[in-house]
C-alpha atoms as a PDB file:
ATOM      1  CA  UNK A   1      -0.831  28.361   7.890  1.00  0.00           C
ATOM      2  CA  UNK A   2      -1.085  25.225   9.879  1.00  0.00           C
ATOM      3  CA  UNK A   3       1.366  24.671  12.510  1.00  0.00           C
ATOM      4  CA  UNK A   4       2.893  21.368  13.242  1.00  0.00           C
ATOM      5  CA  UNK A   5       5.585  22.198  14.945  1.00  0.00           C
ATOM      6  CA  UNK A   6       4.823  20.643  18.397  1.00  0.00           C
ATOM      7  CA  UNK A   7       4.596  17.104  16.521  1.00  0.00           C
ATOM      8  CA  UNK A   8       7.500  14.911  17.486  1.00  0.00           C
ATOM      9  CA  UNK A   9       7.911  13.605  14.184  1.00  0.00           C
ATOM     10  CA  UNK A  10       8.562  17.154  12.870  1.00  0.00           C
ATOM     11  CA  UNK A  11      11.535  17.661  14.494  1.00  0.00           C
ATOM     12  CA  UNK A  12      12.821  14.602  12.722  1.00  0.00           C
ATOM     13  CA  UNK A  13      11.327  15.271   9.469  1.00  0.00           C
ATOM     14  CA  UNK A  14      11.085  18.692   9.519  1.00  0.00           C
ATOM     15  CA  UNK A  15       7.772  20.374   7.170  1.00  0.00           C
ATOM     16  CA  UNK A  16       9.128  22.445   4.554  1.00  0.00           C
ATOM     17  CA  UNK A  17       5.321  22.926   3.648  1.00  0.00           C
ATOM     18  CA  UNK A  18       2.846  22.285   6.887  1.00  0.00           C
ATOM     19  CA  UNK A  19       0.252  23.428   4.769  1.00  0.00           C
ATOM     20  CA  UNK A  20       0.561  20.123   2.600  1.00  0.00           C
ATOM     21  CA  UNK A  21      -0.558  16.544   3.660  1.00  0.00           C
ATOM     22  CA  UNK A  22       2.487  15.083   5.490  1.00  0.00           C
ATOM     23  CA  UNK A  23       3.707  11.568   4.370  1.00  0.00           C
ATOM     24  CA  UNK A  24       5.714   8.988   5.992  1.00  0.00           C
ATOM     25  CA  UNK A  25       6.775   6.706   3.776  1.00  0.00           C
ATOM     26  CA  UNK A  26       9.337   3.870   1.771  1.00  0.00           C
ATOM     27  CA  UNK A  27       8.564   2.654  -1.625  1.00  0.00           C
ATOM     28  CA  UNK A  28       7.392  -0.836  -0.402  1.00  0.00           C
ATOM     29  CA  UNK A  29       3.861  -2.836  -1.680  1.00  0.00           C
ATOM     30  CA  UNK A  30       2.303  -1.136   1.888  1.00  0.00           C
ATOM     31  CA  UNK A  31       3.883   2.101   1.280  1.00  0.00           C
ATOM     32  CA  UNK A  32       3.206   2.708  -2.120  1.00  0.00           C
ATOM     33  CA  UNK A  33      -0.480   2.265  -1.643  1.00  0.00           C
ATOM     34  CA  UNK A  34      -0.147   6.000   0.080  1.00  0.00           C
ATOM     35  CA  UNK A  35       1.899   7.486  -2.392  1.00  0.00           C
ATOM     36  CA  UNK A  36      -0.400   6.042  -4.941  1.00  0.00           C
ATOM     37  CA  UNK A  37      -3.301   7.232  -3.817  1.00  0.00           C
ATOM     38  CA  UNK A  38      -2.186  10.820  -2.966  1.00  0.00           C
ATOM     39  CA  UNK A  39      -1.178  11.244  -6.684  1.00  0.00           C
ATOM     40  CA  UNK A  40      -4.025   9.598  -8.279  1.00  0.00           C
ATOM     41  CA  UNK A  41      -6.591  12.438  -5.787  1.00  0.00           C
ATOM     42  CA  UNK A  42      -3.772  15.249  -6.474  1.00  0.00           C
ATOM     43  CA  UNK A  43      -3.868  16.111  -3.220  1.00  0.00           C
ATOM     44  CA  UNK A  44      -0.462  18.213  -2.263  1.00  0.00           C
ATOM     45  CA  UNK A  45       1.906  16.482  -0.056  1.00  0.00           C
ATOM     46  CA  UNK A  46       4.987  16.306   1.160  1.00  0.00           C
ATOM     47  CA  UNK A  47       7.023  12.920   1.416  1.00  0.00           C
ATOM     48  CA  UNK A  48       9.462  11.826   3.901  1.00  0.00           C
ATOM     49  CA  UNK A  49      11.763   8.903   3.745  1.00  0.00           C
ATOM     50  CA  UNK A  50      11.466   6.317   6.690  1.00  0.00           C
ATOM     51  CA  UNK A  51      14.519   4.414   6.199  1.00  0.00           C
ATOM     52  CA  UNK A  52      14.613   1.109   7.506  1.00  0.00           C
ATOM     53  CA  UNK A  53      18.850   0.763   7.058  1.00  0.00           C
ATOM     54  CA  UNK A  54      18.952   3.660   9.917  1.00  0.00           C
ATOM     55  CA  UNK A  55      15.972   1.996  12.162  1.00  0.00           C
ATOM     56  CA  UNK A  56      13.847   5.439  11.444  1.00  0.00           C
ATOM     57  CA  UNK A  57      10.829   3.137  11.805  1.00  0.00           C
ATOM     58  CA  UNK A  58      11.644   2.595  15.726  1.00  0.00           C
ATOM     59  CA  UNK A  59      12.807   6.160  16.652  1.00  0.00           C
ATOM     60  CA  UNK A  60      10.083   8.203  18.996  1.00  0.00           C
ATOM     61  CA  UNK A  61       9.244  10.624  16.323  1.00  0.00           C
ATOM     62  CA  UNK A  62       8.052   8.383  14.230  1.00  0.00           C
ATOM     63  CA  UNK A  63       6.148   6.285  16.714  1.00  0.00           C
ATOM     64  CA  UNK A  64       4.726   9.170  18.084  1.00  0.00           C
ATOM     65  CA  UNK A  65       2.629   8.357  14.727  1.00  0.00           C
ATOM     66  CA  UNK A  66       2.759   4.777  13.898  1.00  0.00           C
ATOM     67  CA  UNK A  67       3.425   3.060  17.312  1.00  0.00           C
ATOM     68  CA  UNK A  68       3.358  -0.357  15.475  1.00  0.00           C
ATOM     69  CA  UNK A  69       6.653   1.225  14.117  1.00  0.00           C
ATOM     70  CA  UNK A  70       5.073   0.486  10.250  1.00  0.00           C
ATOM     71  CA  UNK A  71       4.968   2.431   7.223  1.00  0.00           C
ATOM     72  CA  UNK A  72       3.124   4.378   5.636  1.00  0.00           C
ATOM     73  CA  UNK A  73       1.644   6.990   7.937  1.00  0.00           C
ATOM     74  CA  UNK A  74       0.224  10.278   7.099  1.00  0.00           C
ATOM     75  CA  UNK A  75      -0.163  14.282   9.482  1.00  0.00           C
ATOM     76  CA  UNK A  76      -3.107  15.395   7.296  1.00  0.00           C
ATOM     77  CA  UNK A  77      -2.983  19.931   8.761  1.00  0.00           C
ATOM     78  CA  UNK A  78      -6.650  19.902   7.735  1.00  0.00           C
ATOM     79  CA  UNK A  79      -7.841  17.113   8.978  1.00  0.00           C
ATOM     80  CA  UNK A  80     -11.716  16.818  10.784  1.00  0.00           C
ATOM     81  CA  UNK A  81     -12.423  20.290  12.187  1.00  0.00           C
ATOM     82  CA  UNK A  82      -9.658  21.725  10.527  1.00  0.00           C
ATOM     83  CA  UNK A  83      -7.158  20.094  13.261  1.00  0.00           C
ATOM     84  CA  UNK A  84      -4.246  18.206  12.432  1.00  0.00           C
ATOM     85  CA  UNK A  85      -4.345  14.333  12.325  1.00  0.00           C
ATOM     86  CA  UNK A  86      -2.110  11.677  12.009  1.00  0.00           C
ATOM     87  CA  UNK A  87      -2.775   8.161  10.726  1.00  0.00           C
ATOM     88  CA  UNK A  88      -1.119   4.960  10.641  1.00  0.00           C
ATOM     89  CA  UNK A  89      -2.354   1.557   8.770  1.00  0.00           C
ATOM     90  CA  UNK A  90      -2.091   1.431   4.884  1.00  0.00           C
ATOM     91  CA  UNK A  91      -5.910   0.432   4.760  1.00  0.00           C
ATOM     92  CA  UNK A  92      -7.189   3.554   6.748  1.00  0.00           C
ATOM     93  CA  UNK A  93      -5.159   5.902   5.354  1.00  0.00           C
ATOM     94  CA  UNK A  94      -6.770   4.570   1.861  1.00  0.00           C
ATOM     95  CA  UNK A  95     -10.321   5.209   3.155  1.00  0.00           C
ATOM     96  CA  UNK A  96      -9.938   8.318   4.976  1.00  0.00           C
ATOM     97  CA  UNK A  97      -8.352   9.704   1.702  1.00  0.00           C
ATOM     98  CA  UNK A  98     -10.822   8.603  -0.181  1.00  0.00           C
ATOM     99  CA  UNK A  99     -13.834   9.980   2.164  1.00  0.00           C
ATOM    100  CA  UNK A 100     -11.585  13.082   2.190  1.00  0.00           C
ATOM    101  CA  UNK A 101     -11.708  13.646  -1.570  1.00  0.00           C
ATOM    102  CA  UNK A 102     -14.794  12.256  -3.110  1.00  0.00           C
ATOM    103  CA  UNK A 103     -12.775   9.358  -5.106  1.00  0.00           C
ATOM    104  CA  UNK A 104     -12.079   6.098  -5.720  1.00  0.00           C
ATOM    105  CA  UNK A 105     -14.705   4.852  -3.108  1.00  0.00           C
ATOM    106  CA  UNK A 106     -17.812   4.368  -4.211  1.00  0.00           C
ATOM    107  CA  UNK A 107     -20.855   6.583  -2.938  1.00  0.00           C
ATOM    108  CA  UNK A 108     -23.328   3.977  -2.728  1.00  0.00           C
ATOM    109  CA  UNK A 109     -23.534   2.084  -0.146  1.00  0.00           C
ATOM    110  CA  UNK A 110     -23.774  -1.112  -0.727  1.00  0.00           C
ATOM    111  CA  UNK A 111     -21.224  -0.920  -3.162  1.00  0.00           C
ATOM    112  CA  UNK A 112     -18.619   0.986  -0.663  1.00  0.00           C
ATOM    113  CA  UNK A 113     -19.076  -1.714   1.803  1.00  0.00           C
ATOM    114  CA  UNK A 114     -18.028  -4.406  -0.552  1.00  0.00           C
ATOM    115  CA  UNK A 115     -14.910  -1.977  -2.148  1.00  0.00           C
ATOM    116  CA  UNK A 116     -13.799  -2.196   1.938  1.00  0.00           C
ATOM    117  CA  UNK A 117     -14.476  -6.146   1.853  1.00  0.00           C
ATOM    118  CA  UNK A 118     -12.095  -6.611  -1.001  1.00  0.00           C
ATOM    119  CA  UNK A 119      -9.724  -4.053   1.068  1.00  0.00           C
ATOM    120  CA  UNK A 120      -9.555  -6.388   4.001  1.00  0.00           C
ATOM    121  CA  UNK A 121      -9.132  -8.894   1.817  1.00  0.00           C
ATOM    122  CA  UNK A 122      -5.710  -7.911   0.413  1.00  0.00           C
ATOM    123  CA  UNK A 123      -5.000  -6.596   4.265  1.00  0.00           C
ATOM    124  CA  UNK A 124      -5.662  -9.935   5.493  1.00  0.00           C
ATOM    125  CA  UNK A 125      -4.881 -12.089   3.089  1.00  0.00           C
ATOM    126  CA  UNK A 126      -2.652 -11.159  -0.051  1.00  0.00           C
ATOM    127  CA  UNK A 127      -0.431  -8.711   1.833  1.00  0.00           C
ATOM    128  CA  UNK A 128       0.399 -11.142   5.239  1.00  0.00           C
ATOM    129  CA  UNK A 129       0.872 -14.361   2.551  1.00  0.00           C
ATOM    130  CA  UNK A 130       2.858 -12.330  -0.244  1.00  0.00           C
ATOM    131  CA  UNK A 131       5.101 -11.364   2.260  1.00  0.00           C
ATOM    132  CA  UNK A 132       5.814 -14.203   4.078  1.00  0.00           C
ATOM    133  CA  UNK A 133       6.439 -16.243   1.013  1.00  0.00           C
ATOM    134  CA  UNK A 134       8.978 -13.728  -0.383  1.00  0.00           C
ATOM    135  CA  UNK A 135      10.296 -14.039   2.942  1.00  0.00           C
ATOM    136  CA  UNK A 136      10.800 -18.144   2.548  1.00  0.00           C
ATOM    137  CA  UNK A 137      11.648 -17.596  -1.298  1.00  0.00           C
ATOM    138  CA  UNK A 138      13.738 -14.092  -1.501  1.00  0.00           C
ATOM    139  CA  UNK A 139      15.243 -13.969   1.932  1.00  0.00           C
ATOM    140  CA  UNK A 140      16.436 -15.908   5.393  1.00  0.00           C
ATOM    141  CA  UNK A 141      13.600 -18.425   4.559  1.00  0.00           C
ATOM    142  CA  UNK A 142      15.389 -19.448   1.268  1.00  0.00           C
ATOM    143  CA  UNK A 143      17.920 -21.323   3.369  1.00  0.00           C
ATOM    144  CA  UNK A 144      15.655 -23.340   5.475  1.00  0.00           C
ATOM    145  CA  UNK A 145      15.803 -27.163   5.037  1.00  0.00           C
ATOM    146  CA  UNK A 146      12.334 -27.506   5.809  1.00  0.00           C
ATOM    147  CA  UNK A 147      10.713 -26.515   2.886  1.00  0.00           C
ATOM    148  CA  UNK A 148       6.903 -26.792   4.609  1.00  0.00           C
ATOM    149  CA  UNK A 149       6.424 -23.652   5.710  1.00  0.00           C
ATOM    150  CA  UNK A 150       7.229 -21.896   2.467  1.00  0.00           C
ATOM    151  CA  UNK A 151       5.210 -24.543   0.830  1.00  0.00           C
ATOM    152  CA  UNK A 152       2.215 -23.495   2.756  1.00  0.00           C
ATOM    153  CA  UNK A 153       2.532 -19.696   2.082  1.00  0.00           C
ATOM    154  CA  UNK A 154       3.229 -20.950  -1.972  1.00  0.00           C
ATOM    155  CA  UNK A 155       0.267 -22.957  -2.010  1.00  0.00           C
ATOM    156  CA  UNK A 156      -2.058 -19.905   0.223  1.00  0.00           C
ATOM    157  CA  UNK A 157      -1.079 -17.569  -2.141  1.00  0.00           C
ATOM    158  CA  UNK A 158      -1.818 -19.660  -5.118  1.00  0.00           C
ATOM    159  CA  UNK A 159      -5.245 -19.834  -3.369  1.00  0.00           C
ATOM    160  CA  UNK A 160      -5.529 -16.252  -2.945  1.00  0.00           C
ATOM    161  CA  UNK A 161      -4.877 -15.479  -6.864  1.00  0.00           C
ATOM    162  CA  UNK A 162      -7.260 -17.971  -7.826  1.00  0.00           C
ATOM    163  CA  UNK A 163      -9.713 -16.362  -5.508  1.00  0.00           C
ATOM    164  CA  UNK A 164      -9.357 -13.118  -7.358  1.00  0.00           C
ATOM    165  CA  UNK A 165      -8.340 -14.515 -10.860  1.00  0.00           C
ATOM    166  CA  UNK A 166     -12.722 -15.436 -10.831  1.00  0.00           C
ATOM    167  CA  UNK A 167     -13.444 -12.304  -9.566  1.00  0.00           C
ATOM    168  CA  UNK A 168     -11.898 -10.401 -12.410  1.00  0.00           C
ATOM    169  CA  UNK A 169     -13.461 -12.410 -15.053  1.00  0.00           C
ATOM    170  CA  UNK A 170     -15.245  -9.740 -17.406  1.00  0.00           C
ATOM    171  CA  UNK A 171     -14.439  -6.931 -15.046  1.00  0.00           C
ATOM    172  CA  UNK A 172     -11.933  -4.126 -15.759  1.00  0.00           C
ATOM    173  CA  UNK A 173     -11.315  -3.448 -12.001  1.00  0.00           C
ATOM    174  CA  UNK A 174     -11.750  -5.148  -8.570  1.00  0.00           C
ATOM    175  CA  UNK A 175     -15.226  -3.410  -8.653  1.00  0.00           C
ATOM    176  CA  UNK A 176     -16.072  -3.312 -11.862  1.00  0.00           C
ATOM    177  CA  UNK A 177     -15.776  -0.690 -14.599  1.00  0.00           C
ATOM    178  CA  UNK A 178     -14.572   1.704 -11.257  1.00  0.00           C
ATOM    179  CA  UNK A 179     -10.459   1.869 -10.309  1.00  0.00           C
ATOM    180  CA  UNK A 180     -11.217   2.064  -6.376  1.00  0.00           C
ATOM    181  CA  UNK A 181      -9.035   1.913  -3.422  1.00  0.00           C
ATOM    182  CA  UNK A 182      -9.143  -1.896  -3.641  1.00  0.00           C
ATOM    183  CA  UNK A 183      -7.060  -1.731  -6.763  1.00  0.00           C
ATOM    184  CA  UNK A 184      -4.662   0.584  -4.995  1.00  0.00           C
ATOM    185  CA  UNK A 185      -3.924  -1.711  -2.466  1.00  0.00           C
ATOM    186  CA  UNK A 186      -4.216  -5.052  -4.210  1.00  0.00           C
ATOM    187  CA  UNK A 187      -1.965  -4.836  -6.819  1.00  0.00           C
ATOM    188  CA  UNK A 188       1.459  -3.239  -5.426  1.00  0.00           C
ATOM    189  CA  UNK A 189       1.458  -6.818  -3.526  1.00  0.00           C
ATOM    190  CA  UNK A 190       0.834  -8.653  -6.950  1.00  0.00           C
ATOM    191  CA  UNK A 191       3.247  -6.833  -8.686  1.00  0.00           C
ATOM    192  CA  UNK A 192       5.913  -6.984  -5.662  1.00  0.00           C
ATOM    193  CA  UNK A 193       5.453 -11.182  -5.528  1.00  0.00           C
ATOM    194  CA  UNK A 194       6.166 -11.554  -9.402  1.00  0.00           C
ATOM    195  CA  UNK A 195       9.018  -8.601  -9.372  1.00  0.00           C
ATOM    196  CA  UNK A 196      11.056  -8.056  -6.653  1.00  0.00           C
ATOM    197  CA  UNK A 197       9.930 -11.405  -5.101  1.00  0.00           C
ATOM    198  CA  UNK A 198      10.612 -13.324  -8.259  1.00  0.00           C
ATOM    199  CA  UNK A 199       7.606 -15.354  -7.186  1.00  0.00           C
ATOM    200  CA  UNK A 200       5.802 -15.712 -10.608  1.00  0.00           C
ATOM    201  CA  UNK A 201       7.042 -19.255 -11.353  1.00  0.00           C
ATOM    202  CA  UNK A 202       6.837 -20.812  -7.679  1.00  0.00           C
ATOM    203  CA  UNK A 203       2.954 -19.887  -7.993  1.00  0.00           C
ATOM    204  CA  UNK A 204       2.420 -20.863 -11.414  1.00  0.00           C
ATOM    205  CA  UNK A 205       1.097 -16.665 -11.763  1.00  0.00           C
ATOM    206  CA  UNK A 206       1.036 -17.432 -15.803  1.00  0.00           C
ATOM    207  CA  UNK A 207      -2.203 -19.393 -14.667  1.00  0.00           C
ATOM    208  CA  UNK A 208      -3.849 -15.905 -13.381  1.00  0.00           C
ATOM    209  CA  UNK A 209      -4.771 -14.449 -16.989  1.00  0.00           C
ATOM    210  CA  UNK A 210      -7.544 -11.956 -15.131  1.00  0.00           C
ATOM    211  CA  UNK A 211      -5.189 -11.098 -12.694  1.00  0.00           C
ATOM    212  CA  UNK A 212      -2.086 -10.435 -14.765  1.00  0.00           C
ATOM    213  CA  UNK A 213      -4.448  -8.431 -17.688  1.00  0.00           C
ATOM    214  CA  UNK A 214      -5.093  -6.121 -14.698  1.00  0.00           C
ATOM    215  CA  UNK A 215      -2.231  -5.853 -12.974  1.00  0.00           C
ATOM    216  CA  UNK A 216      -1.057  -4.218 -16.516  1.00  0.00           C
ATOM    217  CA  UNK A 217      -3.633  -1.516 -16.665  1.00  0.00           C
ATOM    218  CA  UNK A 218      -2.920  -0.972 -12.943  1.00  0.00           C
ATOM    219  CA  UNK A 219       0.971   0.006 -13.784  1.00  0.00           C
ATOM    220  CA  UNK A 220       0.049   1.876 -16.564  1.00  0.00           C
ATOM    221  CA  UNK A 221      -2.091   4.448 -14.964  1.00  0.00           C
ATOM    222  CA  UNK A 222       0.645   6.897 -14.826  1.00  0.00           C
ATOM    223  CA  UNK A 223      -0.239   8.503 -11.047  1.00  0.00           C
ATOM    224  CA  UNK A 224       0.432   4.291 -10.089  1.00  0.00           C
ATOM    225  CA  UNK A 225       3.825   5.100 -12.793  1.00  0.00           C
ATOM    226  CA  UNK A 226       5.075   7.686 -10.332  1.00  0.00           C
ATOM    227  CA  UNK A 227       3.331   6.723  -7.164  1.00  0.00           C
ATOM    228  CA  UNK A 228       5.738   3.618  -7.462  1.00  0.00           C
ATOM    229  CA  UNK A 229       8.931   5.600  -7.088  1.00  0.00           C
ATOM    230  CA  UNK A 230       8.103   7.461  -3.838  1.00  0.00           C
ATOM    231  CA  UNK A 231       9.682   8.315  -1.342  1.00  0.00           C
ATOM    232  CA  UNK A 232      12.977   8.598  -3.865  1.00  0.00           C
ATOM    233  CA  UNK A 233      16.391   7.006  -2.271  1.00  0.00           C
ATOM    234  CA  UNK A 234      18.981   9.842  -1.906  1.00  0.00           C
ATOM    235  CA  UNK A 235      19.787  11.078  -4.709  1.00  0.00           C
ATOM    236  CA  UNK A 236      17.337   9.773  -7.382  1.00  0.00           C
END
């Protein structure tokens, strides 16, 4: 049995099975693209909570992992060579778990290169613009006078749905007929800006007919269903 024991962040979050893929996690649009993926591969894991309220995120455990201090971040026991390995960055820990189990990447090349393209493009551009405009519409920002800067992130992340709006035309998925790793990130960040941002309105998302048809199938799938809910809050 693999032994992580002389990890720091074990002796915060202590693994009750070492043998399983570690997770470090909240239920947020980054998180969830970890907890996603792990139960749409059926890999065995074991989640652990990293809650913001208590300022987990900046303790030395877990930035023994994730010095940027984000979630998610993963101690994969088996990782290359059979050694442990720790990841942070939402985005890498989607491709190495896809290289790690065959799926949702894929194998030609050509087309694996352009499933990462439209991963960077949710990394660079949906995730940074979603969140700032919930920020300027949900949160502190609300309160600003100066309505400019959340006007800029509306009109940016109008400009990003359009953008993939015409790339969904007559496709099922991001890339095609195939549910990739480009779905799993993508859409927790289009479902968090017309939920729990309350965005839909502000960026006219009824407009985004491709976008919102997929989004659908995306929170049916029921691995996304449960992926969704995880890490639990105490005492879901």
């Amino acid at each position: 049995m693999p032994d992580l024991s002389d990890l720091p962040v074990t002796r915060k979050w202590p693994a009750r099975h070492p043998e399983r893929l570690q997770l470090y996690s909240l239920p947020t649009p980054n998180g969830v693209k970890a907890s996603i993926m792990l139960e749409e591969t059926g890999l065995p894991y074991e989640p652990h909570r990293v809650a913001f309220d208590t300022n987990d995120q900046m303790t030395p455990e877990f930035l023994s992992i994730s010095p940027n201090n984000k979630i998610p971040a993963i101690v994969d026991p088996d990782g290359p060579g059979g050694k442990p390995l720790a990841l942070f960055e939402s985005g890498a820990i989607l491709i190495y778990l896809a290289d790690k189990t065959g799926r949702f990447m894929p194998a030609d090349p050509a087309l694996r290169y352009q499933t990462i393209q439209w991963l960077m493009f949710q990394m660079g551009g949906i995730g940074p613009m979603f969140g700032q405009l919930g920020f300027f519409h949900k949160f502190a920002g609300k309160d600003y006078e100066d309505k400019r800067p959340r006007d800029r992130y509306v009109a940016e992340s109008k400009r990003l749905l359009g953008v993939l709006d015409r790339h969904l035309e007559g496709r099922a998925w991001i890339m095609g007929d195939e549910y990739t790793i480009a779905d799993i990130a993508t859409f927790p960040w289009v479902r968090n800006l017309v939920g729990f941002y309350g965005a839909g309105e502000l960026v006219g998302f009824d407009a985004f007919g491709n976008v919102a048809r997929v989004l659908a199938s995306f929170v049916a799938r029921p691995a996304v269903e449960r992926g969704l809910t995880i890490p639990a809050a105490p005492g879901a």
